[in-house]
Structure formats: C-alpha cells, structure tokens
N, C-alpha and C. Protein backbone atom coordinates (compact mmCIF):
# COMPACT_ATOMS: atom_id res chain seq x y z
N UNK A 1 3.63 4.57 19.97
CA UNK A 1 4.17 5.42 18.92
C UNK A 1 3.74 4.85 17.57
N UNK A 2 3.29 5.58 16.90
CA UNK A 2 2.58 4.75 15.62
C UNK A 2 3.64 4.73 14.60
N UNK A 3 3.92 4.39 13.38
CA UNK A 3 4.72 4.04 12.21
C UNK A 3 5.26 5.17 11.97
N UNK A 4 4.46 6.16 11.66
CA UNK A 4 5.03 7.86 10.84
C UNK A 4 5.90 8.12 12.04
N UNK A 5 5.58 8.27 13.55
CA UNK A 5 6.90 8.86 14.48
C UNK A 5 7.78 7.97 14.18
N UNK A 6 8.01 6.55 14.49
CA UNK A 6 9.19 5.93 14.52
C UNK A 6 9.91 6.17 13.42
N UNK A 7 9.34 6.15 12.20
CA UNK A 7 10.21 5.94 10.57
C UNK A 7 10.78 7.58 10.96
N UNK A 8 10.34 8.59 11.23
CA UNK A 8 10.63 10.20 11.34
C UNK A 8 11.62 10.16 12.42
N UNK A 9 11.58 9.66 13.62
CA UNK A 9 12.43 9.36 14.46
C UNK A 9 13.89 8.67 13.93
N UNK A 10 13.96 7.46 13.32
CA UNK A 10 14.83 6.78 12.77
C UNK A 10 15.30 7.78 11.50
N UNK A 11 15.13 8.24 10.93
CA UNK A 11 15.60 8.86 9.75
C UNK A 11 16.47 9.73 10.38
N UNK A 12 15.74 10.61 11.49
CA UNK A 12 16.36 12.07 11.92
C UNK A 12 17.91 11.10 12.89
N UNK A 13 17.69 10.38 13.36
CA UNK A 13 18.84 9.87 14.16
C UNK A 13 20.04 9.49 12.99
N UNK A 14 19.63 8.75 12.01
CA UNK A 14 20.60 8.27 10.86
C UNK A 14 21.10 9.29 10.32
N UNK A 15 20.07 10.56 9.90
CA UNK A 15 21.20 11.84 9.32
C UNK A 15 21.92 12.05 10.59
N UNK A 16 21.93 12.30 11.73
CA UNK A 16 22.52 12.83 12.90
C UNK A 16 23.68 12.24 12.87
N UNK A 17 23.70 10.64 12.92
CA UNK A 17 24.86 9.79 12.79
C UNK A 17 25.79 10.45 11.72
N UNK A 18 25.17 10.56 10.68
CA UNK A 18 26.01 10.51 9.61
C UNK A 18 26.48 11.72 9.54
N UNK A 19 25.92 13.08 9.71
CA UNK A 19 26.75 14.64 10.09
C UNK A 19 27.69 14.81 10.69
N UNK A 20 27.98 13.80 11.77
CA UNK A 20 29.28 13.44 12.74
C UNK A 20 30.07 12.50 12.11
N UNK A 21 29.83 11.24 11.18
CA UNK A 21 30.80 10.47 10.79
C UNK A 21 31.86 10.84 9.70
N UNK A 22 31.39 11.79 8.63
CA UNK A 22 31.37 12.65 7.65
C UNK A 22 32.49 13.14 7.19
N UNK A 23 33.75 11.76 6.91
CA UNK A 23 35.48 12.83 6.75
C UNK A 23 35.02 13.82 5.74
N UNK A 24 36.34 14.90 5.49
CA UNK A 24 36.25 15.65 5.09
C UNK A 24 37.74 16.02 4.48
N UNK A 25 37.49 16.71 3.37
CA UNK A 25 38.84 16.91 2.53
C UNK A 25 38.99 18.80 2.75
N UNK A 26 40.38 19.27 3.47
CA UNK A 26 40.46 20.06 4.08
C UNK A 26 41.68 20.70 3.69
N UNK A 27 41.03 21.69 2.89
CA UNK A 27 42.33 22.84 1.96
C UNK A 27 43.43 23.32 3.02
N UNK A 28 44.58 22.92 3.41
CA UNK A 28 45.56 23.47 4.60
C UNK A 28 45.44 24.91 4.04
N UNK A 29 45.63 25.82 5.48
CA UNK A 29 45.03 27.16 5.16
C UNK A 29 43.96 27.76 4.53
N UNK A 30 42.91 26.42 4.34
CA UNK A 30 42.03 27.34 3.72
C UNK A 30 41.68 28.60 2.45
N UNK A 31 42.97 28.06 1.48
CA UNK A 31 43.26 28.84 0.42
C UNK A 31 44.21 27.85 -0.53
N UNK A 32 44.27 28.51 -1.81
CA UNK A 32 45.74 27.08 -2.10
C UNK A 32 46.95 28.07 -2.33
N UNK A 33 47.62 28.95 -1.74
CA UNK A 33 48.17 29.48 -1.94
C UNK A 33 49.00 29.63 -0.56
N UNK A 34 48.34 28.93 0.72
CA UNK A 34 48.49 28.56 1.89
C UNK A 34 50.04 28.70 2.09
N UNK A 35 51.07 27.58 1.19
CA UNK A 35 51.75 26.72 1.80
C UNK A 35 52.95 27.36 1.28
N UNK A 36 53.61 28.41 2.00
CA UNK A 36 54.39 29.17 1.80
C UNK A 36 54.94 30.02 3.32
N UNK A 37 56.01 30.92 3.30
CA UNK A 37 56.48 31.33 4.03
C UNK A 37 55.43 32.41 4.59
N UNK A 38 55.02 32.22 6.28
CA UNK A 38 53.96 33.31 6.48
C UNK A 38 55.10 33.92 6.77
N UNK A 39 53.85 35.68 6.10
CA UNK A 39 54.45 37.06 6.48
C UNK A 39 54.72 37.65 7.85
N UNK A 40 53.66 36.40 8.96
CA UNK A 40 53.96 37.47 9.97
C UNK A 40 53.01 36.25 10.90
N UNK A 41 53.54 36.03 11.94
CA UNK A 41 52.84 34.80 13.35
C UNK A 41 51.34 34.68 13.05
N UNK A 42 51.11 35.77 12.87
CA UNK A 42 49.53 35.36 12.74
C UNK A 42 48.75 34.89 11.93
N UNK A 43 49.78 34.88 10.61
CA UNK A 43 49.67 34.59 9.49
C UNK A 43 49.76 33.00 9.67
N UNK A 44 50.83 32.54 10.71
CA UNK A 44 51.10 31.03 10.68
C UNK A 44 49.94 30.10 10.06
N UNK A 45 50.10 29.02 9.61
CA UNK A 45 49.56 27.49 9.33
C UNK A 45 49.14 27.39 10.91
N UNK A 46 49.75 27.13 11.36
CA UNK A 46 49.39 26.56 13.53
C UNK A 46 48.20 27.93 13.64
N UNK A 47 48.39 28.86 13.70
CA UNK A 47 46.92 30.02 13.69
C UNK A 47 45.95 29.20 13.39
N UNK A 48 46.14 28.85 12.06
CA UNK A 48 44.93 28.23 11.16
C UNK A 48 44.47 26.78 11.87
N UNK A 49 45.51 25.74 11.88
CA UNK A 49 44.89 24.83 12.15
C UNK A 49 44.55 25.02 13.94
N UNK A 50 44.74 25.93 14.62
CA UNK A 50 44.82 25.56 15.98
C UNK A 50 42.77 26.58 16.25
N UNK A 51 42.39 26.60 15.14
CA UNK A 51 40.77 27.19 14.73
C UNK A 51 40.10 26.17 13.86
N UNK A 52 40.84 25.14 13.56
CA UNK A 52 40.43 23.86 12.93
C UNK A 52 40.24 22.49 13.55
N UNK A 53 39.40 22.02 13.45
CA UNK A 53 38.81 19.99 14.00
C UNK A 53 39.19 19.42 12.65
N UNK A 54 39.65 18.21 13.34
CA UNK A 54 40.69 17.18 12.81
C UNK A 54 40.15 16.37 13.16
N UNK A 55 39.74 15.42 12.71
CA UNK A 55 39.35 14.04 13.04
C UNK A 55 39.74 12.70 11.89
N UNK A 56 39.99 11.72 12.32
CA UNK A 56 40.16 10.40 12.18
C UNK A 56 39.54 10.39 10.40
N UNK A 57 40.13 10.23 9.31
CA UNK A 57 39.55 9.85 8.43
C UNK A 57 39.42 11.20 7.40
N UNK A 58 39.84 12.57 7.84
CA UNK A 58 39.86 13.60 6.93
C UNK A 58 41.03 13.47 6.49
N UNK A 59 41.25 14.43 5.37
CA UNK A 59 41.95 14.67 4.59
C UNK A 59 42.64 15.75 4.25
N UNK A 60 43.72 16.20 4.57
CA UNK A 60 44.88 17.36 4.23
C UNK A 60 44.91 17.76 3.25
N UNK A 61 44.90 18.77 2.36
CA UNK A 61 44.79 19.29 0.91
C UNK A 61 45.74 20.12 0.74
N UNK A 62 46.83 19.94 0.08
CA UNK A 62 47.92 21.28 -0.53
C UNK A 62 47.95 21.49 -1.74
N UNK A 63 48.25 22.54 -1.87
CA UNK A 63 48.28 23.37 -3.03
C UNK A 63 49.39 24.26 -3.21
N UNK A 64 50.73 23.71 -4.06
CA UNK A 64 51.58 24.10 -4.13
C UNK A 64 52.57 24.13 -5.60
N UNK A 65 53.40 25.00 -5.54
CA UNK A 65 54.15 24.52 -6.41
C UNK A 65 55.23 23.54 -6.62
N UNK A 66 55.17 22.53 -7.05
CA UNK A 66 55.54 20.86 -7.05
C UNK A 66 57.52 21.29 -7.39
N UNK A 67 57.39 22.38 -8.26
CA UNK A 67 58.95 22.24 -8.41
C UNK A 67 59.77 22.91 -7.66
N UNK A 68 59.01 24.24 -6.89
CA UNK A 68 59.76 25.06 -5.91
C UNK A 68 59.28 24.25 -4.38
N UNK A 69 59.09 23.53 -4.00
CA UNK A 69 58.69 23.68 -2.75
C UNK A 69 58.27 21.66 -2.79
N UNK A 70 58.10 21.23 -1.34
CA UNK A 70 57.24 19.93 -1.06
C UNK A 70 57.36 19.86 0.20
N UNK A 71 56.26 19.17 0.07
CA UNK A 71 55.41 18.68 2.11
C UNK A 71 56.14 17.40 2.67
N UNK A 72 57.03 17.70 3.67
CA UNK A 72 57.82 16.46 4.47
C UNK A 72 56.57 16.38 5.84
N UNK A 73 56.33 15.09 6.08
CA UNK A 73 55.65 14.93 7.17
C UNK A 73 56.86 14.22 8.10
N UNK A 74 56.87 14.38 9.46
CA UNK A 74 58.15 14.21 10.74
C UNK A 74 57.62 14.21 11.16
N UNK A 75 58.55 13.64 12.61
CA UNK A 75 58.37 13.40 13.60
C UNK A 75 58.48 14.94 14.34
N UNK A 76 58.03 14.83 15.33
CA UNK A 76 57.85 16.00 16.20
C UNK A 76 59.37 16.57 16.80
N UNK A 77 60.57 15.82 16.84
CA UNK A 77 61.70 16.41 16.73
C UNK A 77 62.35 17.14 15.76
N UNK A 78 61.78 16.29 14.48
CA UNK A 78 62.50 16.49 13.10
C UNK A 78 61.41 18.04 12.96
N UNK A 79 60.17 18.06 13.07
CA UNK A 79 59.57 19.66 13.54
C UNK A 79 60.04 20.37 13.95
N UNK A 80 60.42 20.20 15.25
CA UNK A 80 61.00 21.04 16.33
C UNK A 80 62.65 22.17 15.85
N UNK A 81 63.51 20.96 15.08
CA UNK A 81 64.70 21.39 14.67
C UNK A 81 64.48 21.65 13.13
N UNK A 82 63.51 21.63 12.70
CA UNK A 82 63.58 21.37 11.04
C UNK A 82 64.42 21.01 10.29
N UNK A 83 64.34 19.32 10.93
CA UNK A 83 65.25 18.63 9.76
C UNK A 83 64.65 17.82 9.01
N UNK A 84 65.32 17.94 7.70
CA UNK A 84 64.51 17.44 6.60
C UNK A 84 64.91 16.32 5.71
N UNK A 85 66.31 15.76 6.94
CA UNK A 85 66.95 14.83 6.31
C UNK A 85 66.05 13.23 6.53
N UNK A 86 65.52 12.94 7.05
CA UNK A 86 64.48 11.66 7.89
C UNK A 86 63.28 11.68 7.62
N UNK A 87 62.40 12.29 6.98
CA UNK A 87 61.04 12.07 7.00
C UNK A 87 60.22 11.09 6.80
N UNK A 88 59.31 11.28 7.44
CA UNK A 88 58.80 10.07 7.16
C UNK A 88 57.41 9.65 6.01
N UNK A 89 57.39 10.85 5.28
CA UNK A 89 56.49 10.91 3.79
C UNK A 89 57.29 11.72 3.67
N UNK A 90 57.34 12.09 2.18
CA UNK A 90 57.83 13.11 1.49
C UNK A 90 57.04 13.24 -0.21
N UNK A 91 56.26 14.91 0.02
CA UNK A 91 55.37 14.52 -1.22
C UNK A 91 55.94 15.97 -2.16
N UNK A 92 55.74 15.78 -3.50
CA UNK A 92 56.66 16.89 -4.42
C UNK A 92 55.69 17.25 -5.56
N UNK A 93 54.59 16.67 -5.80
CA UNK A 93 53.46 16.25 -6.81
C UNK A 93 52.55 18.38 -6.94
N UNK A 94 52.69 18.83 -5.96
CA UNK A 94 52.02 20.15 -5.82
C UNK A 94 50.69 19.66 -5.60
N UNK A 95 50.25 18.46 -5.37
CA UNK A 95 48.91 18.66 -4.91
C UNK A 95 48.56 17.09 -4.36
N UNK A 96 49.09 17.67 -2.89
CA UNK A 96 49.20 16.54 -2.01
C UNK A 96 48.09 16.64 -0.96
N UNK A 97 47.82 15.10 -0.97
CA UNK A 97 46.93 14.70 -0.20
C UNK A 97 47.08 13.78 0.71
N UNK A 98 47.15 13.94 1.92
CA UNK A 98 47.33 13.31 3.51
C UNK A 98 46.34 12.89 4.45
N UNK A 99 45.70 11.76 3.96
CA UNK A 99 44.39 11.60 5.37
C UNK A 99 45.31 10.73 6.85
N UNK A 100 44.19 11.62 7.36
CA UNK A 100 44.95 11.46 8.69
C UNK A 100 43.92 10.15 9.53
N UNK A 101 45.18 8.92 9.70
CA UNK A 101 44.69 7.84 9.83
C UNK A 101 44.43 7.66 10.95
N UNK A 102 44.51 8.26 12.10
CA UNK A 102 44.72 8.15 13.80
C UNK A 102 44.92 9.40 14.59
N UNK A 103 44.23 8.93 15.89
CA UNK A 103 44.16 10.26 16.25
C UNK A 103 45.81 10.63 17.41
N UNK A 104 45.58 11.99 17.48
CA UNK A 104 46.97 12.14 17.80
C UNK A 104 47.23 13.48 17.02
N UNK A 105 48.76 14.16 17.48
CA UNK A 105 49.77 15.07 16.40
C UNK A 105 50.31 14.51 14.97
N UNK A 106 49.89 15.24 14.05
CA UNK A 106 51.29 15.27 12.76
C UNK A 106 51.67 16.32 13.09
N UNK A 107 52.72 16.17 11.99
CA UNK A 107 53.96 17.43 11.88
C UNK A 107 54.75 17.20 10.71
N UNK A 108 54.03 18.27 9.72
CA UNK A 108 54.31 18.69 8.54
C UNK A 108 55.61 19.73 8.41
N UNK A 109 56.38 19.93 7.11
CA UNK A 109 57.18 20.76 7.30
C UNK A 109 57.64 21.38 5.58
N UNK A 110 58.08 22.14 5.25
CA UNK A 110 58.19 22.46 3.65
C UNK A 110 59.83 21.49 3.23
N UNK A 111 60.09 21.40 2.69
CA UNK A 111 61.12 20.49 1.73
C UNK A 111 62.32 21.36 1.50
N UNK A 112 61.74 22.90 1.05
CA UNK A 112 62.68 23.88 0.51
C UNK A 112 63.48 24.31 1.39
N UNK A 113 64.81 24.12 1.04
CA UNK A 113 66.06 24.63 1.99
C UNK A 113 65.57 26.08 2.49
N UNK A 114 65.72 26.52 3.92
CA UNK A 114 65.15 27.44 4.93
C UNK A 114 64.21 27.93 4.73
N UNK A 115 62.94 27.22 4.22
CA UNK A 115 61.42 27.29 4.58
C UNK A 115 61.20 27.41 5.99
N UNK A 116 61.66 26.02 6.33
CA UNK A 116 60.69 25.73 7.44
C UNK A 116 61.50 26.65 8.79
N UNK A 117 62.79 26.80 8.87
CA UNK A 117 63.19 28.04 9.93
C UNK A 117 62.82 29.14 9.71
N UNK A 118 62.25 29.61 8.66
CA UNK A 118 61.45 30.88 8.52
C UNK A 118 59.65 30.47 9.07
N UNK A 119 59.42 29.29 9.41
CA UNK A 119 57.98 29.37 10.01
C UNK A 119 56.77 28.64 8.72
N UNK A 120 57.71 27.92 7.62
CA UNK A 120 56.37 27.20 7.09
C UNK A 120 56.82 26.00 7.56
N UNK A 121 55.75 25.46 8.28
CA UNK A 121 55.44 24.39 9.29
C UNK A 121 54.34 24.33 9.61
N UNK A 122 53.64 23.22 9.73
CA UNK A 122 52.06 22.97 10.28
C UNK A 122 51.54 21.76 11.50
N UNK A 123 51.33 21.89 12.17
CA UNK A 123 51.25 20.87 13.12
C UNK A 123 49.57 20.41 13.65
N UNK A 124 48.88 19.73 13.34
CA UNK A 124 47.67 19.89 13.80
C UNK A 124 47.63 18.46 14.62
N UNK A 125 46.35 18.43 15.61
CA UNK A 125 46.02 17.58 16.42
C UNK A 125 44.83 17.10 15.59
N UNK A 126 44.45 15.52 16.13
CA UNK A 126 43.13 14.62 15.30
C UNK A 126 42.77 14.14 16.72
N UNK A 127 41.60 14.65 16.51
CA UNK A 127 40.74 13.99 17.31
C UNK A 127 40.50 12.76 18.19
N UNK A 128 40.50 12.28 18.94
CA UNK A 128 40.14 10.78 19.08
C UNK A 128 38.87 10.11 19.46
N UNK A 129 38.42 9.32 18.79
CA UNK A 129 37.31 8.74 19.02
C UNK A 129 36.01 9.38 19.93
N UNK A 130 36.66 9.39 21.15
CA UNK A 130 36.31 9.48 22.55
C UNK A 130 35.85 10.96 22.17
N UNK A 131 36.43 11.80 21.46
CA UNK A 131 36.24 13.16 21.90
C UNK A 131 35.26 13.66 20.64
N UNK A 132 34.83 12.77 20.06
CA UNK A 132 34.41 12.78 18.41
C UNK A 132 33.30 14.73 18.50
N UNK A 133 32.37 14.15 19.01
CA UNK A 133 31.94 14.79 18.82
C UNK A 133 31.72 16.30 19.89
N UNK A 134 32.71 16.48 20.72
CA UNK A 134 32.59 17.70 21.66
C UNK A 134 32.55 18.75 20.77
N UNK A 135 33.15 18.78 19.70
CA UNK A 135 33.41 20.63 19.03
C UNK A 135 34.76 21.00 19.68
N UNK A 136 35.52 20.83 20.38
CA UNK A 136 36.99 21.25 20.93
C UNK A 136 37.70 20.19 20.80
N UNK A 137 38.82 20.82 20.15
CA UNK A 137 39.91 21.01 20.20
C UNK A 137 41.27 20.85 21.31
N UNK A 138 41.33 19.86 21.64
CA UNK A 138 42.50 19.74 23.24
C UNK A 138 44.03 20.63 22.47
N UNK A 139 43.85 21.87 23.35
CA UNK A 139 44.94 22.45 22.97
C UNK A 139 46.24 21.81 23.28
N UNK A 140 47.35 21.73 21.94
CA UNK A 140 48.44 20.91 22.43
C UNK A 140 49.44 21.31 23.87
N UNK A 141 50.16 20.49 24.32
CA UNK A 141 50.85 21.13 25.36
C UNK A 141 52.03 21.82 24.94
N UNK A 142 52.47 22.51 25.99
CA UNK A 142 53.75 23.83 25.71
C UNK A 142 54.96 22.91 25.34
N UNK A 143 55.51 21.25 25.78
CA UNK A 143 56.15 20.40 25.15
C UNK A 143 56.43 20.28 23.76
N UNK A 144 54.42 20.15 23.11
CA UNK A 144 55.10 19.48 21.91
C UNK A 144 55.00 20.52 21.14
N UNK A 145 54.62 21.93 21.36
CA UNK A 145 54.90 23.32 20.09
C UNK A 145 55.65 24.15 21.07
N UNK A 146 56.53 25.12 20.33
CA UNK A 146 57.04 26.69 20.97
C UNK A 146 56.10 27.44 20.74
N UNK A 147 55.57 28.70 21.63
CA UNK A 147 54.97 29.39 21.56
C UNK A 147 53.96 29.64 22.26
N UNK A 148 53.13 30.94 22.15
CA UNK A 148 51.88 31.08 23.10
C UNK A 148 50.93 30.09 23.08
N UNK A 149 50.35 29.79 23.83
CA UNK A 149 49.41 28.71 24.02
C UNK A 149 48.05 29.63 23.85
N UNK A 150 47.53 29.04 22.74
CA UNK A 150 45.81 29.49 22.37
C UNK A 150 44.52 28.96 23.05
N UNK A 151 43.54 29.95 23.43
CA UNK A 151 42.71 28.49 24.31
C UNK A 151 41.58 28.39 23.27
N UNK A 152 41.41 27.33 23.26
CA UNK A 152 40.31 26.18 22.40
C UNK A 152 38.79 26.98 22.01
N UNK A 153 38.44 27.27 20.83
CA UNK A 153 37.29 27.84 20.58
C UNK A 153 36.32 26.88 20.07
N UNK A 154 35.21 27.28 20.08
CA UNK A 154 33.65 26.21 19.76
C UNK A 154 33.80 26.52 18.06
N UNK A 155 33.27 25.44 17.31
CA UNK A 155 33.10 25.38 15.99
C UNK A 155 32.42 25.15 15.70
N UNK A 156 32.00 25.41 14.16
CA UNK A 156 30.14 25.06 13.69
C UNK A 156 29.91 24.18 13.88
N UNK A 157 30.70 22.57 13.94
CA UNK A 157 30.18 21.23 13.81
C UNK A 157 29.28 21.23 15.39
N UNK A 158 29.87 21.86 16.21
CA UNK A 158 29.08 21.99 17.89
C UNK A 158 28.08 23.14 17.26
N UNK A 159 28.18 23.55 17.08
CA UNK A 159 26.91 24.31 16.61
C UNK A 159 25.93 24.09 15.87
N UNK A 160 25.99 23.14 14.83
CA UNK A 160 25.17 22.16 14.05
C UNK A 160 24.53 21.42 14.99
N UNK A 161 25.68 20.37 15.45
CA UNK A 161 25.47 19.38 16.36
C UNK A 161 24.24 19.47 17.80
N UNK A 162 23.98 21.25 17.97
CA UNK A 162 23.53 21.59 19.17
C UNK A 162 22.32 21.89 18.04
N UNK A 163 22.09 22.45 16.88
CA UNK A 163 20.59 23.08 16.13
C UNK A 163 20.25 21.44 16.17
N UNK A 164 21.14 20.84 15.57
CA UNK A 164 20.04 18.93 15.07
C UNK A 164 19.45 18.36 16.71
N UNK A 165 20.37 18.63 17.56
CA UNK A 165 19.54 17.92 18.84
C UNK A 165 18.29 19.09 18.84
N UNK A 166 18.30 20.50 19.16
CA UNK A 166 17.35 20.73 19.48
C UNK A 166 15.94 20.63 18.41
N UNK A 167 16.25 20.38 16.90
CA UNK A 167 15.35 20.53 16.07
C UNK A 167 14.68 18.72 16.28
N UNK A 168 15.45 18.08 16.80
CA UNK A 168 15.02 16.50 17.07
C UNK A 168 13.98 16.32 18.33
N UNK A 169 14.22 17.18 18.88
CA UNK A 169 13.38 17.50 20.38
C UNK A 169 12.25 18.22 20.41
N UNK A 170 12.27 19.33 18.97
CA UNK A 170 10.97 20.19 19.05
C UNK A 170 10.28 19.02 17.92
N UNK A 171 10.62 18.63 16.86
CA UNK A 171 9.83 17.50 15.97
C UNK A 171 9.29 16.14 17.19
N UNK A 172 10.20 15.08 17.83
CA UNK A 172 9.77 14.90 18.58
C UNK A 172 8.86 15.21 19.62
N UNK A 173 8.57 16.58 20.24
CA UNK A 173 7.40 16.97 20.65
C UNK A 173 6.21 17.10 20.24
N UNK A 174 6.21 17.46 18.85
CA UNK A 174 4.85 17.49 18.08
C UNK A 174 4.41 16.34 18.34
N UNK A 175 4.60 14.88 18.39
CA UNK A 175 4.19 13.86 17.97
C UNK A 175 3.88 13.13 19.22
C-alpha cells in the first residue's frame, strides 16, 4: 500500500471515529417552546424522545419560562407519582442544561404545581457504551413507563454510519 492509500485510509477512519464520538446539545422537543403541558399523547415529550438517541456525554436543552415553570430531575418513583417534594436537581434559570453523564433512564418532571399530572414529564434512555453505535434505541420496559409500548425506529446517525462505511469501501477499492 503506498503512502497516499494509507494517509487516505487513516484520515477516513479518524473522521469515522469522530462522527460517532460527537456529544451533542439537544433542544428537549425539538423546539423551545417544548416544555409545557402537551395538548394531546402524541404531543407528549416521551413521543419525542422515544424517536430520539441519547448517548453518554450529550446534552439536554430547555427552553422555558424561569418564573412560571422549572425542570425537577427524579427518581423514577418520584416520576411515576409526580412528586416534587425530593428531587434530585432542581433547575428555575429558563434555560437549563443537563448532560447526561451515564448510560441508563432519567426522569425529568415540571416544578409547577399540576404540570406534571397533566403529562409534562420526560423520560429518556442513554445509550451505553456497548450499544454506541447500533442506531436503536432499547425500548424501555412496561415497568419503568405507563403506557403503549413503541417499537424502536432506525435514525440518521445509522444511516450516516451505513453511507461512511460504504463510501470507505468504494474509495478503498479504487486504490
């Protein structure tokens, strides 16, 4: 293999690495106007994040109003019952930011007296290591949420992830 493949080889592997290592700062709902009482199930935060990858090292983004409303992060009981007396963060700033240090469930919840029994609540899963780069999502079990169970859809990062191998394989062939 002469100099130009290997250095072309090594480059294309180092961006590859780095497209997968890549945290990311991640608007909850995908809007900033998100973090409020949904109108209607489908509307839910869990909709949203349960169409979202979570991994080790991203970052939660809210966008709220700091004096009506704030983000309690709990335990998965204090979720379950929405209590808001125990939390274990509690942020009021309107523009809170949560990287998620480990993989596993959080469980977010709103601050404002009967928010969160009306359904603003967010629960997402992070990735673990092991699963870094599949593109899915391990749907949570019927234990730790109420409700219909969604099954796991493919996301661009597997779809990236599948164009860079094959564009590494047709460059590699030329040579």
């Amino acid at each position: 293999m002469d100099i130009f493949t290997r250095r072309l080889t090594s480059s294309f592997l180092f961006f590859l690495f780095l497209s997968f290592t890549e945290a990311k700062e991640i608007l909850v709902g995908g809007k900033t106007d998100a973090w409020k009482i949904p109108s209607s199930e489908s509307d839910s935060l869990n909709r949203w994040a349960e169409k979202s990858r979570f991994r080790i090292g991203d970052s939660l983004v809210w966008k709220y109003d700091g004096v009506k409303d704030s983000v309690l992060q709990v335990t998965k009981e204090a979720y379950a019952s929405c209590n808001t007396s125990n939390s274990i963060a509690e942020y009021k700033d309107g523009n809170t930011k949560v990287t998620l240090d480990r993989s596993g469930p959080f469980y977010f919840i709103s601050g404002a007296k009967g928010h969160c029994e009306q359904g603003q609540k967010l629960h997402v899963v992070v990735l673990s290591q092991k699963h870094r780069y599949t593109g899915i999502s391990p749907a949570p079990s019927p234990a730790e949420i109420e409700g219909p169970a969604i099954a796991p859809t493919s996301s661009a990062a597997g779809l990236k992830a599948g164009f860079l191998v094959t564009l590494g394989v047709v460059v590699l062939g030329l040579f």
